[in-house]
Structure formats: structure tokens, C-alpha cells
N, C-alpha and C. Protein backbone atom coordinates (compact mmCIF):
# COMPACT_ATOMS: atom_id res chain seq x y z
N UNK A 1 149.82 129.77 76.62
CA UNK A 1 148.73 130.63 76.99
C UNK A 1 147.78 130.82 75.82
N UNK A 2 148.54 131.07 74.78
CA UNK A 2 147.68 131.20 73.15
C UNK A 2 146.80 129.99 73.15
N UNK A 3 147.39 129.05 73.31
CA UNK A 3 146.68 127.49 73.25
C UNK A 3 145.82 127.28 74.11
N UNK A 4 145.65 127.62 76.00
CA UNK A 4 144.77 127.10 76.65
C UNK A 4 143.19 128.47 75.68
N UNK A 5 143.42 130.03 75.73
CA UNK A 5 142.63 130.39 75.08
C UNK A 5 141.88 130.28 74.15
N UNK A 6 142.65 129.46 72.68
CA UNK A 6 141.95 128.89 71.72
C UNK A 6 141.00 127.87 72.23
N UNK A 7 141.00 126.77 72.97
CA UNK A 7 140.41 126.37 73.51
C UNK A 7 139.11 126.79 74.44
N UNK A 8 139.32 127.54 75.04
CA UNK A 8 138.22 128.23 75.59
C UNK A 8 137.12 128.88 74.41
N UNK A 9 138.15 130.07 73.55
CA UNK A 9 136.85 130.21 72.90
C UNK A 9 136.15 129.38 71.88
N UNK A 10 136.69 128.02 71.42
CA UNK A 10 136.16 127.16 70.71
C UNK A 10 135.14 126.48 71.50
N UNK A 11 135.12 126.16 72.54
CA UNK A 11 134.00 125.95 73.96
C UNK A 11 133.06 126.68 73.53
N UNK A 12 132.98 128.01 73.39
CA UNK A 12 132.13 129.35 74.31
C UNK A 12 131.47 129.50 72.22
N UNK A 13 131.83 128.89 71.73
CA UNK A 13 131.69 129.02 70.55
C UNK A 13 130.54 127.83 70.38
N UNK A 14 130.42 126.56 70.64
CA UNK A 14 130.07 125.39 70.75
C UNK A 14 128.41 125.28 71.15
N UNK A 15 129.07 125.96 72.97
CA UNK A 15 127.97 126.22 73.52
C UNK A 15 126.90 127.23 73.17
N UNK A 16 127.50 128.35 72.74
CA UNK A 16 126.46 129.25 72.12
C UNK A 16 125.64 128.77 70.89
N UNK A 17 126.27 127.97 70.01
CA UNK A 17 125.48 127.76 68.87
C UNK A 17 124.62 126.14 68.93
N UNK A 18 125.28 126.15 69.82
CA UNK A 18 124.32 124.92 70.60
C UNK A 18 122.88 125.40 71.50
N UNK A 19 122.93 126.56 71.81
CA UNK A 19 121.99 127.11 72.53
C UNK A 19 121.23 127.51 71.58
N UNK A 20 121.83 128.18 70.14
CA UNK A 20 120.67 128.74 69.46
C UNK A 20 120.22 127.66 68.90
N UNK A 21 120.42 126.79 68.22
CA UNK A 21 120.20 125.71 67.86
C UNK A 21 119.15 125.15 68.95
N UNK A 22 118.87 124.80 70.02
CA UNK A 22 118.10 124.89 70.72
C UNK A 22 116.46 125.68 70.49
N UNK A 23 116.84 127.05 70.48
CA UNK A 23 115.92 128.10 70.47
C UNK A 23 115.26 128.15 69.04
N UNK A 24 116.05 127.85 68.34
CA UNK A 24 114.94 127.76 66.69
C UNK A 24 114.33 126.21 66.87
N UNK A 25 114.36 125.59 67.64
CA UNK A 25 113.63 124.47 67.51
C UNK A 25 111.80 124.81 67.72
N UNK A 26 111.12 124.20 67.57
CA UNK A 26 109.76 124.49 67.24
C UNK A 26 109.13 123.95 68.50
N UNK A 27 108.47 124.34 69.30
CA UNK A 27 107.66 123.79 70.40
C UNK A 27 106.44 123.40 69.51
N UNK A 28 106.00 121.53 70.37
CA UNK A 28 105.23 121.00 69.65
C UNK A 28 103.68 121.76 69.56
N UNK A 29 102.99 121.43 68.89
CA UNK A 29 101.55 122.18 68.93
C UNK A 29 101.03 121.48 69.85
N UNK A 30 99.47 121.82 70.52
CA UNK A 30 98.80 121.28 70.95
C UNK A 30 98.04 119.83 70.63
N UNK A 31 98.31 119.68 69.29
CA UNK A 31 97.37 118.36 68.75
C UNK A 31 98.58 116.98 68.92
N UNK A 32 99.68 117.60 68.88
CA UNK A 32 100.81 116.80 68.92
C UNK A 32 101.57 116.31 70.44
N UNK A 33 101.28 117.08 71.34
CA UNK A 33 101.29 116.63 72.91
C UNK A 33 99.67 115.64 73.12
N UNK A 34 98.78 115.66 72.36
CA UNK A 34 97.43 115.09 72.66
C UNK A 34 97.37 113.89 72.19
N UNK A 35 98.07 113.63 71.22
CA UNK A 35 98.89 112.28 70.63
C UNK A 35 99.41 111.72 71.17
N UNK A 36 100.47 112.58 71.83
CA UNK A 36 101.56 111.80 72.85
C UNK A 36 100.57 111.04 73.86
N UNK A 37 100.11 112.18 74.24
CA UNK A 37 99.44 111.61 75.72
C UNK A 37 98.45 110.70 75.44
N UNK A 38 97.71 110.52 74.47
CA UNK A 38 96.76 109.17 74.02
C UNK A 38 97.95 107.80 74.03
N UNK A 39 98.63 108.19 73.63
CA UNK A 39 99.55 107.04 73.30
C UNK A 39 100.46 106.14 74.03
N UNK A 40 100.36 106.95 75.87
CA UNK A 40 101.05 106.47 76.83
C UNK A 40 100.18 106.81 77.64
N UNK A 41 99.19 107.57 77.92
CA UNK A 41 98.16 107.45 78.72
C UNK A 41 97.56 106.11 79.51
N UNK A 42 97.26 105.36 78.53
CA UNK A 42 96.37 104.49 78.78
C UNK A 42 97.52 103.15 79.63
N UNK A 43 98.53 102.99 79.31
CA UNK A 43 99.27 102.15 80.00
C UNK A 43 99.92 102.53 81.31
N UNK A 44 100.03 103.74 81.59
CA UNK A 44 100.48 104.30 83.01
C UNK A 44 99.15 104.49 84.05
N UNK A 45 97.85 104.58 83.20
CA UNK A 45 96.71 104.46 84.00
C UNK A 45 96.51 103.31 84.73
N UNK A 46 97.07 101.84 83.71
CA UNK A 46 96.60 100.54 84.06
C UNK A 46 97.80 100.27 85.03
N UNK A 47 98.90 100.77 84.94
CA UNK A 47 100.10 100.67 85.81
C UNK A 47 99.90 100.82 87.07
N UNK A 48 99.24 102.14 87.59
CA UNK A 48 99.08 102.22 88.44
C UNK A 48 98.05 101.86 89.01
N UNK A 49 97.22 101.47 88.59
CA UNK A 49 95.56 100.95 89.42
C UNK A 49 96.23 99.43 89.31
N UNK A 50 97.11 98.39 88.62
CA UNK A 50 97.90 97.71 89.04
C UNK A 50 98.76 97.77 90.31
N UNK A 51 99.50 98.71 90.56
CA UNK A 51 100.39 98.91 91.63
C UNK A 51 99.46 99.40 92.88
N UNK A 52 97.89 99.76 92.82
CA UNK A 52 97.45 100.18 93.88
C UNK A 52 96.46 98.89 94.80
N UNK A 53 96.53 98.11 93.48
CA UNK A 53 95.61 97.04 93.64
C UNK A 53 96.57 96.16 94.31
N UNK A 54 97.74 95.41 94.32
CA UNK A 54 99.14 94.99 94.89
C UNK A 54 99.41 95.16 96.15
N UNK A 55 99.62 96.93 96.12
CA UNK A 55 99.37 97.43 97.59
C UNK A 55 98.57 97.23 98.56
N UNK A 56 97.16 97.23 98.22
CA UNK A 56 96.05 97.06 99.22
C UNK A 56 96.38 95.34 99.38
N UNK A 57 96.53 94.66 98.22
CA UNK A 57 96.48 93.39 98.45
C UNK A 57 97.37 92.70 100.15
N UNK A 58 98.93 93.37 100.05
CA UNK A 58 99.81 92.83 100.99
C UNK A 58 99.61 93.71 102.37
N UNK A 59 98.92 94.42 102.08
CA UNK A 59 98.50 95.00 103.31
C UNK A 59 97.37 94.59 103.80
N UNK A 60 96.90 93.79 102.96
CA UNK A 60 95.93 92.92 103.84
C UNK A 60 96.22 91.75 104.44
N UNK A 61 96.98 91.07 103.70
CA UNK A 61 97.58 89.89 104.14
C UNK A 61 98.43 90.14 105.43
N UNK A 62 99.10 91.42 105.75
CA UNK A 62 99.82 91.91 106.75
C UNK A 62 99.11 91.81 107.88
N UNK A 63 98.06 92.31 107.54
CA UNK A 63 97.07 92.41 109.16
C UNK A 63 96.42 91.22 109.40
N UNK A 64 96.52 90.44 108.48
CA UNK A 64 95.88 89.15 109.19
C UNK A 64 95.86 88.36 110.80
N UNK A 65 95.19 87.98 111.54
CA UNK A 65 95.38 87.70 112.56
C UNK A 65 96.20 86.23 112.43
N UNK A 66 97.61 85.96 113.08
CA UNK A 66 97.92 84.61 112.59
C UNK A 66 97.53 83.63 113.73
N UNK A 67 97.51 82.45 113.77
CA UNK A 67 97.47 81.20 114.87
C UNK A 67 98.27 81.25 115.50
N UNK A 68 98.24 81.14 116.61
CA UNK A 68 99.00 79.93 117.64
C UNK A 68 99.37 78.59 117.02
N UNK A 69 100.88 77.98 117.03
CA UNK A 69 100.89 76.70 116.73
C UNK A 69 100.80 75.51 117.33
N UNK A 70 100.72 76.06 118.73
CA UNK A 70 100.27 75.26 119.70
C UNK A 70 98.85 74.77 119.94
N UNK A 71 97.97 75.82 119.34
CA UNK A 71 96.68 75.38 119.55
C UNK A 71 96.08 74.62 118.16
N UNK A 72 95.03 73.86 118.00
CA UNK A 72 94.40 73.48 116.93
C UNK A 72 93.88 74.16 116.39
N UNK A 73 93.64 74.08 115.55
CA UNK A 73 92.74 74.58 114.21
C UNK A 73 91.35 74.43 114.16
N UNK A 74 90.91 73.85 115.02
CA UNK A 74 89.12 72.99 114.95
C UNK A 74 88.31 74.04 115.90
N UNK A 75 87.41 74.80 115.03
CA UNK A 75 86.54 75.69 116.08
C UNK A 75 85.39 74.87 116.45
N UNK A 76 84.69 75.31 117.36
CA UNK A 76 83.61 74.67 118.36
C UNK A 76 82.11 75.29 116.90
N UNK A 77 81.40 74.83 117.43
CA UNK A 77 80.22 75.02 116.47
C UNK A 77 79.36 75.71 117.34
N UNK A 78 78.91 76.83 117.00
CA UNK A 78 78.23 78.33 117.87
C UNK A 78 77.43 77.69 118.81
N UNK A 79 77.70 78.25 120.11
CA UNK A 79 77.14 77.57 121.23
C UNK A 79 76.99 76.72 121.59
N UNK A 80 78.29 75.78 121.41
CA UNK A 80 78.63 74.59 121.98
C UNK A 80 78.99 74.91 123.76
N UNK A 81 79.79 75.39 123.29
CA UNK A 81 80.87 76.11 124.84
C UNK A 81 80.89 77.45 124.71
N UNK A 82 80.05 78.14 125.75
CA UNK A 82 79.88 79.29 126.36
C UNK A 82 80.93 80.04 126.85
N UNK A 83 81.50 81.49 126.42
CA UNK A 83 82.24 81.71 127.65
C UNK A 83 81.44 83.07 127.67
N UNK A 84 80.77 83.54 129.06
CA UNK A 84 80.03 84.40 129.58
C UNK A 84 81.15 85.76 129.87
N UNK A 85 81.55 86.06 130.94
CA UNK A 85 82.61 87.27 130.81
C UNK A 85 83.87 86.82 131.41
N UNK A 86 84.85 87.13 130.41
CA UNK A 86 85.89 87.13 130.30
C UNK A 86 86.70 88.45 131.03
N UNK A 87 87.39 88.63 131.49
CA UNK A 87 88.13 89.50 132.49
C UNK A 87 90.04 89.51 132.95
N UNK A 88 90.66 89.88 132.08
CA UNK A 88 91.82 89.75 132.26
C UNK A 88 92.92 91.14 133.04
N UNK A 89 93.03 90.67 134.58
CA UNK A 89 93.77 91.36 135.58
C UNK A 89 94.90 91.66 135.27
N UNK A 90 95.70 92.41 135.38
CA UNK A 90 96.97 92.39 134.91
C UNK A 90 98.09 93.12 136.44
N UNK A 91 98.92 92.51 136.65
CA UNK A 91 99.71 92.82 138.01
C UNK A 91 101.00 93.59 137.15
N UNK A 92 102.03 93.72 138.48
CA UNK A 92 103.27 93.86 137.90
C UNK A 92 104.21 92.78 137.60
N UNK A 93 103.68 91.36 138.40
CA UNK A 93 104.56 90.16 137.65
C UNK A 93 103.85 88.85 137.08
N UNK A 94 102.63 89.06 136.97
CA UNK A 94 101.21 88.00 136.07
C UNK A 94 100.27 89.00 135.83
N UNK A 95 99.36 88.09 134.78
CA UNK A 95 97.84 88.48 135.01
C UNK A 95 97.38 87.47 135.05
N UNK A 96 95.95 87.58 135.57
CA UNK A 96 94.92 86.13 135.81
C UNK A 96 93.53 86.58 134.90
N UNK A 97 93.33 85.24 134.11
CA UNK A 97 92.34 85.31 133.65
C UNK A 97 90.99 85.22 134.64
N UNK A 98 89.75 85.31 134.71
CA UNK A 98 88.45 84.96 134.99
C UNK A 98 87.10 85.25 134.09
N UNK A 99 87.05 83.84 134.17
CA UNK A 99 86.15 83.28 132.86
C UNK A 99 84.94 82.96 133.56
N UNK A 100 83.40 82.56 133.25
CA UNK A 100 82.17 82.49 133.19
C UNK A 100 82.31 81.31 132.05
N UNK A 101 82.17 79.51 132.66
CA UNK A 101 81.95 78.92 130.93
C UNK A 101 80.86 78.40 131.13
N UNK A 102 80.26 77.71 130.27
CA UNK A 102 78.80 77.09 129.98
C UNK A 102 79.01 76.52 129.03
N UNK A 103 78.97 74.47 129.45
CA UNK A 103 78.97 73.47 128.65
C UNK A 103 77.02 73.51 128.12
N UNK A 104 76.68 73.43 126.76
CA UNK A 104 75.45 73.25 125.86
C UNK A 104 75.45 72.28 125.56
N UNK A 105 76.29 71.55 125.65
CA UNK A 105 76.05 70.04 124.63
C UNK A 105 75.90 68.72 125.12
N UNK A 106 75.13 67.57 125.11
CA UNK A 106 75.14 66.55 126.03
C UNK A 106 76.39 65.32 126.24
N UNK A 107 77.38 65.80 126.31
CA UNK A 107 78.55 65.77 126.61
C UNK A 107 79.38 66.18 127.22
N UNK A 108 80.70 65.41 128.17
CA UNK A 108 81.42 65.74 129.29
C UNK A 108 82.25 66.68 128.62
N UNK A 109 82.41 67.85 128.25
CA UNK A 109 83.56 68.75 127.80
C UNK A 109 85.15 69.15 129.02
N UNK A 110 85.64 68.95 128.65
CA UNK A 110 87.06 69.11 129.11
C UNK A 110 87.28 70.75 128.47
N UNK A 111 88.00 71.33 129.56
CA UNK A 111 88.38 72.22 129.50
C UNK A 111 90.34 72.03 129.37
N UNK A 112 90.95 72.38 128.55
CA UNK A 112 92.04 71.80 128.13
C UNK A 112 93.21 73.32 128.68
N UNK A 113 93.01 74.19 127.74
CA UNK A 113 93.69 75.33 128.33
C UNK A 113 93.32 76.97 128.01
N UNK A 114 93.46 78.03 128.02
CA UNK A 114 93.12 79.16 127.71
C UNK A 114 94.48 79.87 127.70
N UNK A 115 94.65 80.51 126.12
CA UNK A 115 95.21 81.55 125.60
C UNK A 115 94.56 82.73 125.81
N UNK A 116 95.46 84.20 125.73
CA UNK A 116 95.27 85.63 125.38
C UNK A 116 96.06 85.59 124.34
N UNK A 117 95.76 86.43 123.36
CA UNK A 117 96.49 86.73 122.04
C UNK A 117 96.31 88.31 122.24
N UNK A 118 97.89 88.82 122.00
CA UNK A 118 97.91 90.50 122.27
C UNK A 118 98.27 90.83 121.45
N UNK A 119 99.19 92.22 121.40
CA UNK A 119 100.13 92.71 120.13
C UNK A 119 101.40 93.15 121.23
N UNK A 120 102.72 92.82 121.09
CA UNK A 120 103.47 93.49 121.47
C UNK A 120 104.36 94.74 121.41
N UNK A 121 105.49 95.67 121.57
CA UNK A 121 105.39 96.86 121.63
C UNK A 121 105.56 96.94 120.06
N UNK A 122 106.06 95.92 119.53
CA UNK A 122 106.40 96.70 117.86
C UNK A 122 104.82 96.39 116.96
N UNK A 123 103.90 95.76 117.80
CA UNK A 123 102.33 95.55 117.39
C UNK A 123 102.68 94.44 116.69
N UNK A 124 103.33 93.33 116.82
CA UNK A 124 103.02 91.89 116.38
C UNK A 124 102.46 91.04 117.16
N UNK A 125 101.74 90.02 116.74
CA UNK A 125 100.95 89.39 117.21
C UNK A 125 101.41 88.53 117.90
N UNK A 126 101.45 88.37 119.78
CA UNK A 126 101.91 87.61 120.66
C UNK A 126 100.46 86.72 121.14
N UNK A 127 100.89 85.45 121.93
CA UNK A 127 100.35 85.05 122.91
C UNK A 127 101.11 84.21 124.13
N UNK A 128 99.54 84.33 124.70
CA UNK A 128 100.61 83.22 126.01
C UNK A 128 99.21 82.33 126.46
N UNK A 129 99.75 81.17 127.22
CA UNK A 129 98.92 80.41 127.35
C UNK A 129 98.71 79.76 129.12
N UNK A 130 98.16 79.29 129.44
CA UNK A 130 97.94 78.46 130.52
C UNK A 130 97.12 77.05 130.63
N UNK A 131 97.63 76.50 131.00
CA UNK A 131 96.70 74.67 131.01
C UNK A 131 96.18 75.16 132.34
N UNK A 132 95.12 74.75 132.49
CA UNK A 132 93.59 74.40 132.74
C UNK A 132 93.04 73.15 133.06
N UNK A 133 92.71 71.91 132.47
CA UNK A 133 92.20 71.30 133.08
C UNK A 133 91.21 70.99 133.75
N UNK A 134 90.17 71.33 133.42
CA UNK A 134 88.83 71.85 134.35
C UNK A 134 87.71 70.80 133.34
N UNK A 135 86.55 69.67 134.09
CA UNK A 135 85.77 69.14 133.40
C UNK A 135 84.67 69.72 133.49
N UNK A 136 83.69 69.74 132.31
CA UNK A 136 82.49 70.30 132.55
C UNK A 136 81.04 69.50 132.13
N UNK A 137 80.44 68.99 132.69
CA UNK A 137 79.54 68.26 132.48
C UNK A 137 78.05 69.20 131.60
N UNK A 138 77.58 67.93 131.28
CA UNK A 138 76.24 68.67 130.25
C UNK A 138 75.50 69.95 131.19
N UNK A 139 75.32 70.99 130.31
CA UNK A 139 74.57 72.10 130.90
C UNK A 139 75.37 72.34 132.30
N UNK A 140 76.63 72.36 132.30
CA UNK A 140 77.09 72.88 134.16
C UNK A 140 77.55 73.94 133.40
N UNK A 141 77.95 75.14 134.68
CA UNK A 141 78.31 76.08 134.32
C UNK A 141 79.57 76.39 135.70
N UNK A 142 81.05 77.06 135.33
CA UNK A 142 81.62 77.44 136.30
C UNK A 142 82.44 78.53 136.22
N UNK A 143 82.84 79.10 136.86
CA UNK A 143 84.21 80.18 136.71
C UNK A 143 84.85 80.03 136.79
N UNK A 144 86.17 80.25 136.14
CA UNK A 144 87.89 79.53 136.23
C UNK A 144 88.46 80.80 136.40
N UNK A 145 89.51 80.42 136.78
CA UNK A 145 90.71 81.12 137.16
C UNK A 145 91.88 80.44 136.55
N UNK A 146 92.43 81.10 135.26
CA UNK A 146 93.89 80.84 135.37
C UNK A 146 94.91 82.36 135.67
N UNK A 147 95.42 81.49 135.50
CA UNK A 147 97.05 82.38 135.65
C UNK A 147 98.22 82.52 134.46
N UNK A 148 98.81 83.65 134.01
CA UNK A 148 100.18 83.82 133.18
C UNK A 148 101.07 84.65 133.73
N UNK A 149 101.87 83.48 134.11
CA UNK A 149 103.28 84.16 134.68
C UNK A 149 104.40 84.63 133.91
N UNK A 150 103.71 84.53 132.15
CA UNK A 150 104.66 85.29 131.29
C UNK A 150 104.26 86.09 130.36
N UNK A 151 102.97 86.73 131.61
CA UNK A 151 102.57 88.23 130.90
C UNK A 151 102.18 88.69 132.13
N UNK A 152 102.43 90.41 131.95
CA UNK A 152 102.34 91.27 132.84
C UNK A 152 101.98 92.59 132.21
N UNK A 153 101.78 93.80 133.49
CA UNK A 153 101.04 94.72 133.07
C UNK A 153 101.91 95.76 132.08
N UNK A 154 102.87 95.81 132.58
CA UNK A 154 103.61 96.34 131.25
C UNK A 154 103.73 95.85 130.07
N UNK A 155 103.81 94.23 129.63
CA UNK A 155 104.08 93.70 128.22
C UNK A 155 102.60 94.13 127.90
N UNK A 156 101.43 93.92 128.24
CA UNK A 156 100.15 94.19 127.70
C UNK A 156 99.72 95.37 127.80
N UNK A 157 100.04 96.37 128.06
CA UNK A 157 99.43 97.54 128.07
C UNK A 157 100.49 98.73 127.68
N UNK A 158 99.89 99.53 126.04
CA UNK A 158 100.44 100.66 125.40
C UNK A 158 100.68 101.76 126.45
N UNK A 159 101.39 102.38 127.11
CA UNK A 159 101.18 103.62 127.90
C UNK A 159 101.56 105.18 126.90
N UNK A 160 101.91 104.76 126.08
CA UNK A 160 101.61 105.60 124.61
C UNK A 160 100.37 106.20 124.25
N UNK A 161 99.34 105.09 123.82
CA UNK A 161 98.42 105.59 123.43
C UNK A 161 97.16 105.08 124.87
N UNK A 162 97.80 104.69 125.90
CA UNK A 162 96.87 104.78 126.85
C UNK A 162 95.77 103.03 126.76
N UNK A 163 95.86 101.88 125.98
CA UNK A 163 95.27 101.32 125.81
C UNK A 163 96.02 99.45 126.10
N UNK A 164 95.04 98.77 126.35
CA UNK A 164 95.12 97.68 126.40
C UNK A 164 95.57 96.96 124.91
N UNK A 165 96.56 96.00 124.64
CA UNK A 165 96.92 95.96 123.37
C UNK A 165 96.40 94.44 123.13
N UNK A 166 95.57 94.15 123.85
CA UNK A 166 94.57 92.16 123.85
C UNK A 166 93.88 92.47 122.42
N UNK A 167 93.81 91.57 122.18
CA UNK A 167 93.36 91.01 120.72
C UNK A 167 91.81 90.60 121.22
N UNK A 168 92.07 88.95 121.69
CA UNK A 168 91.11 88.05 122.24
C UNK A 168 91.61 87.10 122.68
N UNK A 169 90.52 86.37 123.30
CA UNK A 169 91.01 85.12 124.12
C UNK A 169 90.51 84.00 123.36
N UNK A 170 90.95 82.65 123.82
CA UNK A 170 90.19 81.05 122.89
C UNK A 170 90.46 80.28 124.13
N UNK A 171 89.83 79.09 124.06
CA UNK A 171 89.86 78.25 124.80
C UNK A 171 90.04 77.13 124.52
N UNK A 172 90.96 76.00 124.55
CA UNK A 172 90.99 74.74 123.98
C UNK A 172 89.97 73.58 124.88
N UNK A 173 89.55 73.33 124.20
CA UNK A 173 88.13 72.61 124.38
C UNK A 173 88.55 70.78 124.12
N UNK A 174 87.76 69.56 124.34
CA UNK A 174 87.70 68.51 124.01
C UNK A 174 86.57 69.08 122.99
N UNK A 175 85.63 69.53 122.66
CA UNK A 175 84.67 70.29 121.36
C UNK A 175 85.71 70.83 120.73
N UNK A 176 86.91 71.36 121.37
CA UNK A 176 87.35 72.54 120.18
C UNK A 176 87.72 73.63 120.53
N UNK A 177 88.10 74.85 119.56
CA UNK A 177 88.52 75.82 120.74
C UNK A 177 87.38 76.69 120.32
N UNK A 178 87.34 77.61 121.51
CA UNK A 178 86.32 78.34 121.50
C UNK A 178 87.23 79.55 121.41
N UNK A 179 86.68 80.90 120.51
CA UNK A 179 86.61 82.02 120.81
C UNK A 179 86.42 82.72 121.82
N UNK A 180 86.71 84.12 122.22
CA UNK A 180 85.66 84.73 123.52
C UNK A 180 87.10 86.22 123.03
N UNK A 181 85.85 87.51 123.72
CA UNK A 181 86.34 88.67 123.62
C UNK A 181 86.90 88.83 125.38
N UNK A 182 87.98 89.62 125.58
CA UNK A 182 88.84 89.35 126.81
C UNK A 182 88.08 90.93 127.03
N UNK A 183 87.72 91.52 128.36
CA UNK A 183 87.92 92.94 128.55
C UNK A 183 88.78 93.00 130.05
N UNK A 184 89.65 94.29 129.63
CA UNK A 184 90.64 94.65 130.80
C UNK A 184 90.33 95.83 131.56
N UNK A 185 90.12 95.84 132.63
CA UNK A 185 89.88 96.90 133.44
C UNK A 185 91.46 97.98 133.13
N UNK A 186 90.99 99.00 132.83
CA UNK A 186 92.29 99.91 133.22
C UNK A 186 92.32 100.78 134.31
């Protein structure tokens, strides 16, 4: 019992003069924190306008719109191939496109196939496609109708935030593919 006590107060002895020891220490002056801070300032500034610059960077690259690998790469040259209004129906087991196109160029254009590019529920970038087939002679103009039987009104439409989740539409062309903005009736 003598022994666990010696112990204790050699502790309580330790700690106290460890505490004062503490308390006579000198808090730095003001000119001497202004030092400090010149002296590491300048590298935690560049650190972070580094780390903010990084950030914005991959968050841009994130939102990028990516391709289809099915479709080509070769865009049409502005107002080659027309698409007038675009209109995408949506059921409970398809939707159907209806398109407005207009061949410009003095050439037989083939109409090859038409994609929608959406976002699905986790907001990544889906599509789906349909072949087509449709010829279009110089200056003709017609309306198509396709069909996707592996999209429907639920995969395309947020009922969350109330909105259509279409990106846009393209068109694979013998010119190329064409662009075009899709609008959905809700």
C-alpha cells in the first residue's frame, strides 16, 4: 500500500511541475507570430489555389458529354442536313421519335439511323438508337418516324424533379451525323 502511494504522489508531483513549467513559458510577441506567418503563408496560399484549380479541372472533365461508340465521329457541315422539329413521345413500353428533315446539298443523302442521348436515374449518360433507312434526295424534305423499344416513359423521365432527362438527338447521315435538340411534351 506504502508503495502503490509513493507512486501516485511522484505522478501528482511530475504533473504539477510540468504544468508550471508550462505557465512560465513566454507567449510569443506579436512580431514573432508575423514571421511565422510570412514564412508559411505564402506556400499554403499556392496549395490551395493549386487544389482548387485540380478540382474545377475534374469536374469538368466529369460533365463532359461522352459519344456513342456506335456512332461516328464525322459531323455534317452547318446546314447540310436539316432537322426542323424534333418531338420525342414517350409511352409506357416505347417512345417514337418524329422528325422534320431537309436534305441542302446536291446530293442523294441517306438517312442511316437516329439516336436520343438521355441521363439515366443515377444521371449518366445513356442512349438508344433506331435504324432508319430513309433516302433523301437534293432539296426533298420529309418526316420520319422511328421507334425505341428500349426506352420508355419511365427510364426517360425524372418524376423527382418533374422533368424530361433527354440530352439531344443526332442523326447518322451518309454526310454525317447531324445534331438536333429533341423536345418532349410532358
Amino acid at each position: 500500500m506504502v508503495f502503490l502511494s509513493r507512486k501516485s504522489t511522484s505522478f501528482k508531483k511530475t504533473v504539477v511541475t510540468s504544468t508550471r513549467k508550462w505557465f512560465k513559458q513566454k507567449i510569443p510577441s506579436r512580431e514573432k507570430l508575423l514571421v511565422v506567418f510570412k514564412k508559411y503563408s505564402f506556400p499554403l496560399i499556392v496549395t490551395a489555389i493549386i487544389c482548387v484549380i485540380v478540382t474545377y479541372s475534374l469536374l469538368m472533365q466529369m460533365h463532359k458529354e461522352e459519344t456513342s461508340p456506335n456512332i461516328p465521329d464525322i459531323w455534317t457541315g452547318e446546314g447540310k442536313v436539316v432537322v426542323g422539329d424534333a418531338i420525342l413521345f414517350c409511352f409506357e413500353d416505347h417512345c417514337e421519335l418524329k422528325l422534320n428533315v431537309k436534305n441542302n446539298i446536291n446530293e442523294t443523302v441517306t438517312i442511316i439511323a437516329a439516336a436520343v442521348y438521355y441521363y439515366d436515374e443515377a444521371w449518366n449518360p445513356r442512349s438508344a438508337s433506331s435504324v432508319i433507312n430513309v433516302t433523301l434526295e437534293p432539296g426533298e424534305e420529309k418526316n420520319i418516324e422511328c421507334y425505341f423499344k428500349n426506352l420508355n416513359y419511365d427510364i426517360i423521365f425524372d418524376y423527382r424533379q418533374n422533368i424530361p432527362r433527354v440530352m439531344y438527338g443526332a442523326l447518322v447521315t451518309s454526310a454525317g451525323r447531324v445534331k438536333f435538340n429533341v423536345k418532349m411534351p410532358v
